[in-house]
Protein backbone atom coordinates (compact mmCIF):
# COMPACT_ATOMS: atom_id res chain seq x y z
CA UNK A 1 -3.24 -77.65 72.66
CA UNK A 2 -4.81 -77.16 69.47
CA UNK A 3 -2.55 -77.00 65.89
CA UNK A 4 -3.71 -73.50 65.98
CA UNK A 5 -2.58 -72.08 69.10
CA UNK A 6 0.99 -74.09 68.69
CA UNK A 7 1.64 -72.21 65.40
CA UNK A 8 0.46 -68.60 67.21
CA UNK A 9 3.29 -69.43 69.64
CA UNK A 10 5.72 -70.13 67.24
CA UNK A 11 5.51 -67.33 65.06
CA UNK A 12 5.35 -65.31 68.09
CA UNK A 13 8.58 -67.25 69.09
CA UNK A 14 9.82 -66.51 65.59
CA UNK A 15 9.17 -62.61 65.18
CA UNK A 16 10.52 -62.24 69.09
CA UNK A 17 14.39 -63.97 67.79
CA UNK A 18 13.98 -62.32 64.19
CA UNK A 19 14.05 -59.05 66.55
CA UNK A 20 16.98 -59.97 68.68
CA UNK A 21 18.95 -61.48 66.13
CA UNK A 22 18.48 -59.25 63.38
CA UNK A 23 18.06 -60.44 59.27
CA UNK A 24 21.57 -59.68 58.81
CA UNK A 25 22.43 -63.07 61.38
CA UNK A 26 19.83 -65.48 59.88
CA UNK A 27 22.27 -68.14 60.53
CA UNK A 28 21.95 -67.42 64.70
CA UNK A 29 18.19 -67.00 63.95
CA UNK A 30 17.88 -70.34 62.49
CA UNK A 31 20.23 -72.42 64.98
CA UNK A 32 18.21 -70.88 67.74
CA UNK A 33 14.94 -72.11 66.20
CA UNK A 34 16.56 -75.68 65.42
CA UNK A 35 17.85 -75.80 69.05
CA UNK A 36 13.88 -74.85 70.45
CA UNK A 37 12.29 -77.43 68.16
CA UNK A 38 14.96 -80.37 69.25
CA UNK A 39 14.60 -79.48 72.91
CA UNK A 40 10.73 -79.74 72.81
């Protein structure tokens, strides 16, 4: 996979929890993200 197509997935990845999570519960938003990145 090319650099390119990895960061179209995760800003897809990113705008997909932003909308579950909310801004209001950036804290969730960004533990989810951490836990994604250390399991890959």
């Amino acid at each position: 996979m090319s650099r390119t197509c990895i960061s179209d997935i995760m800003r897809a990845t990113v705008r997909h929890v932003w909308d579950m999570h909310r801004p209001r519960d950036v804290s969730q938003c960004k533990t989810c993200l951490g836990h994604t990145s250390a399991t890959r």
